[in-house]
PDB file of N, CA and C in Angstrom:
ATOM      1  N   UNK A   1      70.500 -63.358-149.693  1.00  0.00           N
ATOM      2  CA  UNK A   1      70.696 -61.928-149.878  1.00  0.00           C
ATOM      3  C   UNK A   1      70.884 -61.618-151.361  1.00  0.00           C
ATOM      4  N   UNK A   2      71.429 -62.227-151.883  1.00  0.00           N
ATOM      5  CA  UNK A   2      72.170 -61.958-153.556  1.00  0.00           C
ATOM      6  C   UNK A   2      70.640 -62.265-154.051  1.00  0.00           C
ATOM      7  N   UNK A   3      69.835 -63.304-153.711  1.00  0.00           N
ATOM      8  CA  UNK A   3      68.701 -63.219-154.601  1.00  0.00           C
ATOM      9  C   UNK A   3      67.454 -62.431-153.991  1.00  0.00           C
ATOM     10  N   UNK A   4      67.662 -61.925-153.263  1.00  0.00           N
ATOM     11  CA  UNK A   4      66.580 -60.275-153.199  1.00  0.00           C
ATOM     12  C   UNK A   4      66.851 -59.072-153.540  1.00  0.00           C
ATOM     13  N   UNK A   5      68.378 -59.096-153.623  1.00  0.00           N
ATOM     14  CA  UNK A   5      68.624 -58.003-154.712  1.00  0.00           C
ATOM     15  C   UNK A   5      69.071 -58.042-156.498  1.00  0.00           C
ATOM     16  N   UNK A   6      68.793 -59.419-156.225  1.00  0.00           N
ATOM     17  CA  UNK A   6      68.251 -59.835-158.084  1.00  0.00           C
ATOM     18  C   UNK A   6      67.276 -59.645-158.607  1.00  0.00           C
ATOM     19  N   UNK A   7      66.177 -59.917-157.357  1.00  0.00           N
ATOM     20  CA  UNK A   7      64.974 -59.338-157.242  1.00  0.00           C
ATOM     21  C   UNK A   7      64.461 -57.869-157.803  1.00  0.00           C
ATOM     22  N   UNK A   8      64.936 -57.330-156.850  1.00  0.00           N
ATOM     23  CA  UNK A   8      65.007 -55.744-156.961  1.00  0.00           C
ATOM     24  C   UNK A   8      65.377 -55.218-158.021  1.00  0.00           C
ATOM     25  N   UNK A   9      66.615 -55.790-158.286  1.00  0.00           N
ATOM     26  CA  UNK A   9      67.184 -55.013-159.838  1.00  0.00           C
ATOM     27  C   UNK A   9      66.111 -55.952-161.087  1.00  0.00           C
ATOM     28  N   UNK A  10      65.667 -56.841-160.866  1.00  0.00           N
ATOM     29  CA  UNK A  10      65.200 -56.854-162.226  1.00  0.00           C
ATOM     30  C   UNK A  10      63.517 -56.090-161.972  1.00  0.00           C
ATOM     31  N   UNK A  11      63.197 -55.997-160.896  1.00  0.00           N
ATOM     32  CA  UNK A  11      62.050 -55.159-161.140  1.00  0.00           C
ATOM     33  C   UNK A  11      62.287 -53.609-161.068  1.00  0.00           C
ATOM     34  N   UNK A  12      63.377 -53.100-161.046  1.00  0.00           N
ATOM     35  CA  UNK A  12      63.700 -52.085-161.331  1.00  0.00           C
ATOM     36  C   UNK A  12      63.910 -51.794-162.674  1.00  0.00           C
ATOM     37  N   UNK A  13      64.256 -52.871-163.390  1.00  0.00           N
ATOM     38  CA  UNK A  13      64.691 -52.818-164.883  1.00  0.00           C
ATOM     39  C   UNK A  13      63.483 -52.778-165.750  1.00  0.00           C
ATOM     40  N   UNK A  14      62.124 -53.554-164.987  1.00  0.00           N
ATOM     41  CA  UNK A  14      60.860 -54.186-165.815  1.00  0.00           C
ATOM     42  C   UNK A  14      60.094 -52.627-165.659  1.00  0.00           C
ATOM     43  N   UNK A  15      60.438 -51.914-164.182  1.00  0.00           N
ATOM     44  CA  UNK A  15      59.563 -50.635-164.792  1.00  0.00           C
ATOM     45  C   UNK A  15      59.938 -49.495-165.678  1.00  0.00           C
ATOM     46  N   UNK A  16      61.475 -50.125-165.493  1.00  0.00           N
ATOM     47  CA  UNK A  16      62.305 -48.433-166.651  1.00  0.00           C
ATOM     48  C   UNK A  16      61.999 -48.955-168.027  1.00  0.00           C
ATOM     49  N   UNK A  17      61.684 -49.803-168.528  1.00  0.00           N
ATOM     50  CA  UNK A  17      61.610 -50.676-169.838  1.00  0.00           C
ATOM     51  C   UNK A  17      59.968 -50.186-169.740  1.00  0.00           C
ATOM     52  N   UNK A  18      59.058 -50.655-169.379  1.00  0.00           N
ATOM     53  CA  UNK A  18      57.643 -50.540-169.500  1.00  0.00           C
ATOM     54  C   UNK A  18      57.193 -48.471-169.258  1.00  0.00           C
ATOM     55  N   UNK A  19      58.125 -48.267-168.032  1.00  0.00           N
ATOM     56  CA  UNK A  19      57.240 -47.278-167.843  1.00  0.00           C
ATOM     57  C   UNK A  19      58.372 -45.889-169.273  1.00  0.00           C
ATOM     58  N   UNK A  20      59.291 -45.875-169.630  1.00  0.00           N
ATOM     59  CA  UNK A  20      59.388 -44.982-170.748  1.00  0.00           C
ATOM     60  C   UNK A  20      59.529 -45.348-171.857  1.00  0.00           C
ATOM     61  N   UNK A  21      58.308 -46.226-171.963  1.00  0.00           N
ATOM     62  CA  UNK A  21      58.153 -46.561-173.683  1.00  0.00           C
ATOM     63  C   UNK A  21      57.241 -45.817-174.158  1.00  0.00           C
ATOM     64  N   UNK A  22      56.298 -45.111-173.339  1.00  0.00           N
ATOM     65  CA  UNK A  22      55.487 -43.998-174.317  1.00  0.00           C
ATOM     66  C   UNK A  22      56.173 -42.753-174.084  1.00  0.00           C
ATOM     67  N   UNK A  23      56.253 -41.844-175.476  1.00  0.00           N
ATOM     68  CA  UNK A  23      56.715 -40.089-175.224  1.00  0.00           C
ATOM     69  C   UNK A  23      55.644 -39.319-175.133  1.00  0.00           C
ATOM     70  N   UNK A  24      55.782 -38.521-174.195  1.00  0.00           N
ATOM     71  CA  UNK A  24      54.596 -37.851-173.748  1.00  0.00           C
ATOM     72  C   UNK A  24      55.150 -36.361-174.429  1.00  0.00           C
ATOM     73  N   UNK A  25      54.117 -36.072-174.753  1.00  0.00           N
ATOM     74  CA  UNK A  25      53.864 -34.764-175.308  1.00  0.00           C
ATOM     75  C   UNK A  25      53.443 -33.299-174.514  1.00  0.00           C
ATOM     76  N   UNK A  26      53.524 -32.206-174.913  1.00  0.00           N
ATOM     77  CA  UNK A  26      53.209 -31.078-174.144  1.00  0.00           C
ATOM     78  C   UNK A  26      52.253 -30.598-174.620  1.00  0.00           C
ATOM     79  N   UNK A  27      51.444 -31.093-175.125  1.00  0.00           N
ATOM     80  CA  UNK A  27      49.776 -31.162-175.678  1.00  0.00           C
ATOM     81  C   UNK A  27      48.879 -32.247-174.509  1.00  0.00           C
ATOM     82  N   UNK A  28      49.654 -33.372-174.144  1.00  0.00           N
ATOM     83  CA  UNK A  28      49.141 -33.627-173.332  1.00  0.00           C
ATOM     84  C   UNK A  28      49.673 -33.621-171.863  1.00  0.00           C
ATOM     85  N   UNK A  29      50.572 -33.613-171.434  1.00  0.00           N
ATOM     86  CA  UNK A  29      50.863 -32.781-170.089  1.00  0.00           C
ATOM     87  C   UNK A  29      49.408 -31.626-170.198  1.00  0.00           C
ATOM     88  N   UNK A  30      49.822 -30.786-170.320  1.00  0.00           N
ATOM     89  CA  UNK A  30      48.548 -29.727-170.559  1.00  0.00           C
ATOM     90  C   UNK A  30      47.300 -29.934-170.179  1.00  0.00           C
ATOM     91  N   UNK A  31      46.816 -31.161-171.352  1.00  0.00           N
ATOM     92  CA  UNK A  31      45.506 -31.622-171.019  1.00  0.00           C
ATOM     93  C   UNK A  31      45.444 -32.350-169.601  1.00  0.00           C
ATOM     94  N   UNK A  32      46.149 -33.060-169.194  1.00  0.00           N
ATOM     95  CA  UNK A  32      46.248 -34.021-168.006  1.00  0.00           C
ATOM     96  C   UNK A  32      46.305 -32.740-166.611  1.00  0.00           C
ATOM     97  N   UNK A  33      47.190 -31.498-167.513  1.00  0.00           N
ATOM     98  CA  UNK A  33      46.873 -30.962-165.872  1.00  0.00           C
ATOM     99  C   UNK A  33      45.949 -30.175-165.698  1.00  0.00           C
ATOM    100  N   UNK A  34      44.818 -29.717-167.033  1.00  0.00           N
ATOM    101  CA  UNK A  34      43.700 -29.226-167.422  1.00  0.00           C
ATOM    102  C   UNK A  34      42.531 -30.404-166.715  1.00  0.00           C
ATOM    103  N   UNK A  35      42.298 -31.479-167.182  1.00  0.00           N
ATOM    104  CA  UNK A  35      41.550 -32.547-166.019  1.00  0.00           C
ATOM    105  C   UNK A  35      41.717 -32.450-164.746  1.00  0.00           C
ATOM    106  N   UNK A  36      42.831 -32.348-164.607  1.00  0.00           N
ATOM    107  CA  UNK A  36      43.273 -32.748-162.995  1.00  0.00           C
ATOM    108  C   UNK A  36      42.696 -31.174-162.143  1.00  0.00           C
ATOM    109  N   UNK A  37      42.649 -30.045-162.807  1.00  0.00           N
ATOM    110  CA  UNK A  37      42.514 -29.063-162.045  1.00  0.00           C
ATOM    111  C   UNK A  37      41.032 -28.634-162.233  1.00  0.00           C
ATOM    112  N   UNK A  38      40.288 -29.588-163.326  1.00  0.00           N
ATOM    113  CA  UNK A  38      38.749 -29.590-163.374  1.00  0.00           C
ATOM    114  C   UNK A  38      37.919 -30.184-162.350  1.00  0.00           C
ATOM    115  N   UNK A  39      38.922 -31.473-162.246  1.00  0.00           N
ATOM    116  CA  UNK A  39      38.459 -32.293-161.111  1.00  0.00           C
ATOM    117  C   UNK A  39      38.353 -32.077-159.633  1.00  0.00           C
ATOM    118  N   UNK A  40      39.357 -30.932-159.661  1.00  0.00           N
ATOM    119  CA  UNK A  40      39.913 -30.254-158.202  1.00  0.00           C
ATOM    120  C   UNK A  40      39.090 -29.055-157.813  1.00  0.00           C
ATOM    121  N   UNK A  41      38.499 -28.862-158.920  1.00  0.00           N
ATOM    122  CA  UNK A  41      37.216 -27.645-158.724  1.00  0.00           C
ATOM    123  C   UNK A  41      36.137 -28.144-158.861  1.00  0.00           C
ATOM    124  N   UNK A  42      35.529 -29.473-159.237  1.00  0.00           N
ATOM    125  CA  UNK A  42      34.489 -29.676-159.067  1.00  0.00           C
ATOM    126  C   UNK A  42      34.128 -30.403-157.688  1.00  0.00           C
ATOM    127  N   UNK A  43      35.475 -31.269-157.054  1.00  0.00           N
ATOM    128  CA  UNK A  43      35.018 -31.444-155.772  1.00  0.00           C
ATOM    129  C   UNK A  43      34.990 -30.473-154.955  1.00  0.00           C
ATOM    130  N   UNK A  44      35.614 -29.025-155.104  1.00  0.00           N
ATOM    131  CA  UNK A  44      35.557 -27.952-154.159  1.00  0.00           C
ATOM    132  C   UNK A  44      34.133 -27.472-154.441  1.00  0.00           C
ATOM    133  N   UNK A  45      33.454 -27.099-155.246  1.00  0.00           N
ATOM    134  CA  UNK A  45      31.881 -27.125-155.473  1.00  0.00           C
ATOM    135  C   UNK A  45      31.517 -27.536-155.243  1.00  0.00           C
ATOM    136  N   UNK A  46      31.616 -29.404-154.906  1.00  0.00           N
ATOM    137  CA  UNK A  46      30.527 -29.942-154.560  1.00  0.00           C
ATOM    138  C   UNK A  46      30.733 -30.458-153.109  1.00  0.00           C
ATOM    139  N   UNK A  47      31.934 -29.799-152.524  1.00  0.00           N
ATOM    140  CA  UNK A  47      32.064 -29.891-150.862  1.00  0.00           C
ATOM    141  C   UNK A  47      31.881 -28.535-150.168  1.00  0.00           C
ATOM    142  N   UNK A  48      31.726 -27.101-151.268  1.00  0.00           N
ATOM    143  CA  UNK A  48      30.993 -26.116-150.781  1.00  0.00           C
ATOM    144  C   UNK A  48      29.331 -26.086-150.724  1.00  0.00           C
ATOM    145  N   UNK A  49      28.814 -26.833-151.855  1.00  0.00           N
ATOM    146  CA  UNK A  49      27.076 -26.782-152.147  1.00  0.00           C
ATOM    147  C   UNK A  49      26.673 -27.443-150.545  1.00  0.00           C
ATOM    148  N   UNK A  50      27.539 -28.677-150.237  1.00  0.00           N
ATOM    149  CA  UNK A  50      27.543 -29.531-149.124  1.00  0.00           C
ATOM    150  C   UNK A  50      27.406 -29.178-148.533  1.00  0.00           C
ATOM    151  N   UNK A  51      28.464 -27.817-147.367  1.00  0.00           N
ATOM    152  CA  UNK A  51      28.406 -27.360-146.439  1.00  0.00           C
ATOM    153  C   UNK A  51      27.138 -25.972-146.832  1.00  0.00           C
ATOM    154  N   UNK A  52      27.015 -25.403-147.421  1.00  0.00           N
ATOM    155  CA  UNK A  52      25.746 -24.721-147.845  1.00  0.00           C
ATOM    156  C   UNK A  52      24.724 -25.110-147.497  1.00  0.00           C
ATOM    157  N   UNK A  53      24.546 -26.603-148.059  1.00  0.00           N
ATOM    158  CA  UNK A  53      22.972 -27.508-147.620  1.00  0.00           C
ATOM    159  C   UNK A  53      22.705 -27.365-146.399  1.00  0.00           C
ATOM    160  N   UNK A  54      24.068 -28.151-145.361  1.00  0.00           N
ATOM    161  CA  UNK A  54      24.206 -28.732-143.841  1.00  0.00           C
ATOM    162  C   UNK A  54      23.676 -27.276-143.112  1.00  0.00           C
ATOM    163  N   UNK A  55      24.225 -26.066-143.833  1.00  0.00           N
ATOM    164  CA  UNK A  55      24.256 -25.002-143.123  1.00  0.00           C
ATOM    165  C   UNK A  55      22.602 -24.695-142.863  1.00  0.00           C
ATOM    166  N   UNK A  56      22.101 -24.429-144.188  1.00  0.00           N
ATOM    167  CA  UNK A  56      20.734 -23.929-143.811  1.00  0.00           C
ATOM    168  C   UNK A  56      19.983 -25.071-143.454  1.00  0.00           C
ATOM    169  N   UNK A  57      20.203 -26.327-143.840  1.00  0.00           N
ATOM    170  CA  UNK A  57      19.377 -27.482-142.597  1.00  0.00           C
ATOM    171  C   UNK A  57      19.433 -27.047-141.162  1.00  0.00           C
ATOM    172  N   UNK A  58      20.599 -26.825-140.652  1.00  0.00           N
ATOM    173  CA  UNK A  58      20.668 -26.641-139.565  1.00  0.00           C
ATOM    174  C   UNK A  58      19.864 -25.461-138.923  1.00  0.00           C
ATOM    175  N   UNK A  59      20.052 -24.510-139.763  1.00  0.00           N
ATOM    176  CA  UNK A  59      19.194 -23.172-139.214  1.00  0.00           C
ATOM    177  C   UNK A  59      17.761 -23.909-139.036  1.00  0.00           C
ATOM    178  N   UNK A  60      17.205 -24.098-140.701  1.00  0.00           N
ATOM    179  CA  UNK A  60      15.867 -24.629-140.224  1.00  0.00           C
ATOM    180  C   UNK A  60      15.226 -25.137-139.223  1.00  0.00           C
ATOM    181  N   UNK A  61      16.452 -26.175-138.874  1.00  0.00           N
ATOM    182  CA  UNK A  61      16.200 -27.234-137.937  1.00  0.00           C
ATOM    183  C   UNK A  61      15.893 -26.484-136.624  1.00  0.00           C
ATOM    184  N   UNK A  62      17.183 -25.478-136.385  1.00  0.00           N
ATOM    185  CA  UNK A  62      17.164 -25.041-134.945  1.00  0.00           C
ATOM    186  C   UNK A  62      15.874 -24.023-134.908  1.00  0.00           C
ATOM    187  N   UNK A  63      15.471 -23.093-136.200  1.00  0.00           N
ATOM    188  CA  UNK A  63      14.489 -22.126-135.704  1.00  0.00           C
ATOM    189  C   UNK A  63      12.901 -22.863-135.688  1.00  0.00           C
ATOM    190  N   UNK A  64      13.342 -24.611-136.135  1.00  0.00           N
ATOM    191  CA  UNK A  64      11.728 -25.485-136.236  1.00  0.00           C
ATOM    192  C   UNK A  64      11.878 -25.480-133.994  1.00  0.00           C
ATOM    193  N   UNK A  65      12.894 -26.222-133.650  1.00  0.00           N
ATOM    194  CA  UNK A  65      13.010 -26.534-132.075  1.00  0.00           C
ATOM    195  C   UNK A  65      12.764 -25.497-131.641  1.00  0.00           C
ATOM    196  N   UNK A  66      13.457 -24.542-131.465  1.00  0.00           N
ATOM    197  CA  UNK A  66      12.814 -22.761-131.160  1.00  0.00           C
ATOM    198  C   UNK A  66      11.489 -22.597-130.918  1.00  0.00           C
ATOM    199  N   UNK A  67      10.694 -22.376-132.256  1.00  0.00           N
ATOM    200  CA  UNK A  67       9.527 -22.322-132.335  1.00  0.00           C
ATOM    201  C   UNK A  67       8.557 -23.816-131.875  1.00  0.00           C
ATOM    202  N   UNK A  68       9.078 -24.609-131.372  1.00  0.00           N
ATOM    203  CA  UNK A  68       8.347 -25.351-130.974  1.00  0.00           C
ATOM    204  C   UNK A  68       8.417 -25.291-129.079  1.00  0.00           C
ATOM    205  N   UNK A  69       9.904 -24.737-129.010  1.00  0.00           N
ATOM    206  CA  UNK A  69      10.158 -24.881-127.493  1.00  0.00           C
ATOM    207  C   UNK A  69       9.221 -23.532-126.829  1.00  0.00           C
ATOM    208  N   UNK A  70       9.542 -22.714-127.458  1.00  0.00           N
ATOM    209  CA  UNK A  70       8.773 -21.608-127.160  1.00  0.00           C
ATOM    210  C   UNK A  70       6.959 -21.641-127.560  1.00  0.00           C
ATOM    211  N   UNK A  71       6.427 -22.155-127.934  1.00  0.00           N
ATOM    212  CA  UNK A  71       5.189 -22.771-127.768  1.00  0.00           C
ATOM    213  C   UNK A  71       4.960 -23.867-126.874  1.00  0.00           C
ATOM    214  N   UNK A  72       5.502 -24.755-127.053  1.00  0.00           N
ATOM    215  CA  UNK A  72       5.332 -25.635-125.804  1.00  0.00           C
ATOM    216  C   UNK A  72       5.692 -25.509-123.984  1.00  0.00           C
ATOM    217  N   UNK A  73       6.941 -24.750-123.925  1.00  0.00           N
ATOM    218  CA  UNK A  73       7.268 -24.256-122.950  1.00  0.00           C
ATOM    219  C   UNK A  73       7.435 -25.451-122.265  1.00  0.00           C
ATOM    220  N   UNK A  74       8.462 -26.261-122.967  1.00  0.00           N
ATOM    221  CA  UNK A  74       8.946 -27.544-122.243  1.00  0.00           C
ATOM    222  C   UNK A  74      10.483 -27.821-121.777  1.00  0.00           C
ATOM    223  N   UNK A  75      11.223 -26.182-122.060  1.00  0.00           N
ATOM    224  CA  UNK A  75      12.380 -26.897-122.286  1.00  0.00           C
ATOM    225  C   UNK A  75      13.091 -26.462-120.867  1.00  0.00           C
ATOM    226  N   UNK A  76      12.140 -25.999-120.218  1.00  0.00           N
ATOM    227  CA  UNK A  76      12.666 -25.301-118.518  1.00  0.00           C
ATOM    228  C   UNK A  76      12.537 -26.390-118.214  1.00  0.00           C
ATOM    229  N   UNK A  77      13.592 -26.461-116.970  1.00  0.00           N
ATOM    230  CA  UNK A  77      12.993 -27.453-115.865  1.00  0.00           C
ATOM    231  C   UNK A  77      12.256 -27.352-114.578  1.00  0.00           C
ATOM    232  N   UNK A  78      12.316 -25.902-114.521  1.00  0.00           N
ATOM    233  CA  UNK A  78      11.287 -25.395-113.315  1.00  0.00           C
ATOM    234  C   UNK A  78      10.254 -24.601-113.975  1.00  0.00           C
ATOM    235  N   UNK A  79       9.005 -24.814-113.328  1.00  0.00           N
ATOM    236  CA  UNK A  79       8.067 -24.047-113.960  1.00  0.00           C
ATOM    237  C   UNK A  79       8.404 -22.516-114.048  1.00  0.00           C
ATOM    238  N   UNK A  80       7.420 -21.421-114.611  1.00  0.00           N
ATOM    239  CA  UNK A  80       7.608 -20.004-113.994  1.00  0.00           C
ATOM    240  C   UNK A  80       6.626 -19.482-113.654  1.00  0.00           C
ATOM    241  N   UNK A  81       7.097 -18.842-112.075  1.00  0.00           N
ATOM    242  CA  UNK A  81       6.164 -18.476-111.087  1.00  0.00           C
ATOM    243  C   UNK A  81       5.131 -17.201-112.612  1.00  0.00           C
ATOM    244  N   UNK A  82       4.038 -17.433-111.343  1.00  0.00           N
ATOM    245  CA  UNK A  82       3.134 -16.171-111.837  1.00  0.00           C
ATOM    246  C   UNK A  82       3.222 -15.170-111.219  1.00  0.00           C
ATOM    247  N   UNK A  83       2.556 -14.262-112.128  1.00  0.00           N
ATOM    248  CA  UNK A  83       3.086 -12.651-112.190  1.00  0.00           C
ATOM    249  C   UNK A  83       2.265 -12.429-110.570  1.00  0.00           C
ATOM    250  N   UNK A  84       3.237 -11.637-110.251  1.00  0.00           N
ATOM    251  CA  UNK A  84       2.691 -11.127-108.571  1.00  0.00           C
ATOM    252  C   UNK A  84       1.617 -10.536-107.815  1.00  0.00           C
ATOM    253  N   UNK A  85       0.931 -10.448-107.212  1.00  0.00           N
ATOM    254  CA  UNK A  85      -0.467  -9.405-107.809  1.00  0.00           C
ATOM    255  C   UNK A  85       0.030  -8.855-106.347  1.00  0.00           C
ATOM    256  N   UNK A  86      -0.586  -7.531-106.758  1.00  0.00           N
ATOM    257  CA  UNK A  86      -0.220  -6.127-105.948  1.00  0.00           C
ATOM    258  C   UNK A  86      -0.601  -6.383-104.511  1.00  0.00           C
ATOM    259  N   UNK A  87      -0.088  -5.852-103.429  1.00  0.00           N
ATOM    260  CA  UNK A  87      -0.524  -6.055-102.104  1.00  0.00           C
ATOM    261  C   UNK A  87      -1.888  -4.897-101.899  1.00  0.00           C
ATOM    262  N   UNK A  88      -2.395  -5.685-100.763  1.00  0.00           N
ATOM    263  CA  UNK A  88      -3.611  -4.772-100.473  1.00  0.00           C
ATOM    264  C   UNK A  88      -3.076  -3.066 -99.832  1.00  0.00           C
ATOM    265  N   UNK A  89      -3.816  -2.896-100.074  1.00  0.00           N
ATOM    266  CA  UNK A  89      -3.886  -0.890 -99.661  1.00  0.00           C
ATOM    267  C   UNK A  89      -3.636  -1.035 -97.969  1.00  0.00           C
ATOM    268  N   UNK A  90      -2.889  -0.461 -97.398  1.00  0.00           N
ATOM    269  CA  UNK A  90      -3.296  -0.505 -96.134  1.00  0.00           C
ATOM    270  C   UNK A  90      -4.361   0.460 -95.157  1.00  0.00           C
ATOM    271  N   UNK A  91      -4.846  -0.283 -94.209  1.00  0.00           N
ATOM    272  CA  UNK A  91      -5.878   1.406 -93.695  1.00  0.00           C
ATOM    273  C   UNK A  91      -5.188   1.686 -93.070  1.00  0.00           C
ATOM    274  N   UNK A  92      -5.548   3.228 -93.572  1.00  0.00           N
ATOM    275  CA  UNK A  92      -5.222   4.496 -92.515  1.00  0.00           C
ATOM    276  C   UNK A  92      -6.295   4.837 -91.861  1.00  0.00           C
ATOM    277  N   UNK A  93      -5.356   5.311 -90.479  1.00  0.00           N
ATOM    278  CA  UNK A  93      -6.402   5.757 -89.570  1.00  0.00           C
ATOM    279  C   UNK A  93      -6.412   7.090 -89.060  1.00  0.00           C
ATOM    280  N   UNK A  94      -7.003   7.953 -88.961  1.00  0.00           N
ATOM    281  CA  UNK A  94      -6.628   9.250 -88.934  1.00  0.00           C
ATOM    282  C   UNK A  94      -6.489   9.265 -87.294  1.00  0.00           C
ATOM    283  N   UNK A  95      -5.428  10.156 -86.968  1.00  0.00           N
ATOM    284  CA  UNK A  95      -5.251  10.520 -85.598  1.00  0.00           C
ATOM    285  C   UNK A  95      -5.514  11.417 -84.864  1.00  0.00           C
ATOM    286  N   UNK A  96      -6.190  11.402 -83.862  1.00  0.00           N
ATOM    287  CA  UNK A  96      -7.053  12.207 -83.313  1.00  0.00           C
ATOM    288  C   UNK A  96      -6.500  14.027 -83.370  1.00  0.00           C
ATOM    289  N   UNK A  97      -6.526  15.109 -83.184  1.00  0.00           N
ATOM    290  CA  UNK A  97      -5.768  16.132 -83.216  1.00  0.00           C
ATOM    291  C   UNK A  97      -5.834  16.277 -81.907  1.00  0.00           C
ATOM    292  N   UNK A  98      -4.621  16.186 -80.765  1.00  0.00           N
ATOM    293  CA  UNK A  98      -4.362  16.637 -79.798  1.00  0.00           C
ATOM    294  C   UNK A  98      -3.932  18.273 -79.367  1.00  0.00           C
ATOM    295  N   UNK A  99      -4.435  18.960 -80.286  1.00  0.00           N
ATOM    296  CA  UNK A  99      -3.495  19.767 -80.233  1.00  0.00           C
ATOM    297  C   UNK A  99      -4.885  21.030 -80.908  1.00  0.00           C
ATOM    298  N   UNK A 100      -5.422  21.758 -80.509  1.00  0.00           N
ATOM    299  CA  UNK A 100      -5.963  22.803 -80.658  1.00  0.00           C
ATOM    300  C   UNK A 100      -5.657  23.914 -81.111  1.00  0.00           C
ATOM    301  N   UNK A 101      -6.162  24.301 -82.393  1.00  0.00           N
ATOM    302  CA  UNK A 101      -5.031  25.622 -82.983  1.00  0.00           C
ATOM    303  C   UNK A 101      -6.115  27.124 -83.132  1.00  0.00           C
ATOM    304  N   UNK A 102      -5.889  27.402 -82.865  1.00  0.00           N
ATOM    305  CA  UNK A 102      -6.630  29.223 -82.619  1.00  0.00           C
ATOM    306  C   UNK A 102      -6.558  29.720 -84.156  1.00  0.00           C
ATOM    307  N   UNK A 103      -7.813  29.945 -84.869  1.00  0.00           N
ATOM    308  CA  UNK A 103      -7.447  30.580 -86.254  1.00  0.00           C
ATOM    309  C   UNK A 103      -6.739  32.111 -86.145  1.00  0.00           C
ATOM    310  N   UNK A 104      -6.193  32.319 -87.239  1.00  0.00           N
ATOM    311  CA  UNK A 104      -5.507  33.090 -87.446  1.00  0.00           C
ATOM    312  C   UNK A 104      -6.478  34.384 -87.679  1.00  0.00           C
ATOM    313  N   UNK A 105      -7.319  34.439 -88.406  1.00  0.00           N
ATOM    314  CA  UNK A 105      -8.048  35.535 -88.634  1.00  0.00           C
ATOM    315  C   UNK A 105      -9.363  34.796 -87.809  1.00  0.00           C
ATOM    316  N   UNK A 106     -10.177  36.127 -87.371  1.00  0.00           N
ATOM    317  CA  UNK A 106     -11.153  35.591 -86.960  1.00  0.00           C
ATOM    318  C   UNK A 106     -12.462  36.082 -87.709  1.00  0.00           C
ATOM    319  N   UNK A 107     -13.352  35.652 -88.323  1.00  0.00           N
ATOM    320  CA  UNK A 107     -14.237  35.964 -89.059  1.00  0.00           C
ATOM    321  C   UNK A 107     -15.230  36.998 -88.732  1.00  0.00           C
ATOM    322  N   UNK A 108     -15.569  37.001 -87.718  1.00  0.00           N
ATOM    323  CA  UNK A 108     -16.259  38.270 -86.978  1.00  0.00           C
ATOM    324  C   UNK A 108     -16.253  39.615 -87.249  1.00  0.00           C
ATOM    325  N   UNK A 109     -14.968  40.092 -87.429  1.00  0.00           N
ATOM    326  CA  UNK A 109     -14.392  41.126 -87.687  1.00  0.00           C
ATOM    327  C   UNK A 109     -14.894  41.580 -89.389  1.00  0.00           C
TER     328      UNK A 109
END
C-alpha cells in the first residue's frame, strides 16, 4: 500500500514540475481558442456540404427509380385490369297499343 501511493505522489509531482514550466500568455490563449473555433467550423461545413450531397443523391436517386418504375410498370404486384368497354344497347321492343284513342279534332270539319 505505502508503495502505490509513493507511486502516485511522485507522479503527481513529475506532472506539476513538467506541466507548469511553460507561461502561457494571453496572445496565445487567444490564438489557441481562435484555432480551436476554426476547426469547429470547418468540420460543421464539411458535415453540412455532406448532408447537402447525401440529400440531393438521394432525390436523384429516388426520382431515377420513379421514372423507371413508372415506365416499366414493375413495381405492382397485380397486374391492372383493362379499361371496361361499354355494355351493349339493349333492344327495345315496341308494345303493341291496346288501347284505341279517338282524335280529338276531326279533320273533316
Amino acid at each position: 500500500m505505502k508503495r502505490a501511493t509513493w507511486h502516485i505522489a511522485m507522479c503527481c509531482a513529475a506532472l506539476y514540475i513538467c506541466g507548469c514550466s511553460e507561461p502561457v500568455t494571453q496572445e496565445q490563449l487567444i490564438k489557441d481558442a481562435i484555432r480551436l473555433r476554426i476547426e469547429q467550423w470547418e468540420e460543421e461545413q464539411i458535415t453540412l456540404c455532406h448532408e447537402r450531397a447525401l440529400s440531393k443523391a438521394m432525390k436523384y436517386t429516388d426520382s431515377l427509380l420513379l421514372a423507371q418504375s413508372l415506365t416499366s410498370k414493375l413495381d405492382s404486384l397485380l397486374p391492372i385490369p383493362a379499361d371496361p368497354s361499354r355494355p351493349e344497347k339493349p333492344l327495345f321492343r315496341e308494345k303493341p297499343d291496346s288501347l284505341v284513342i279517338r282524335p280529338i279534332y276531326d279533320r273533316t270539319e
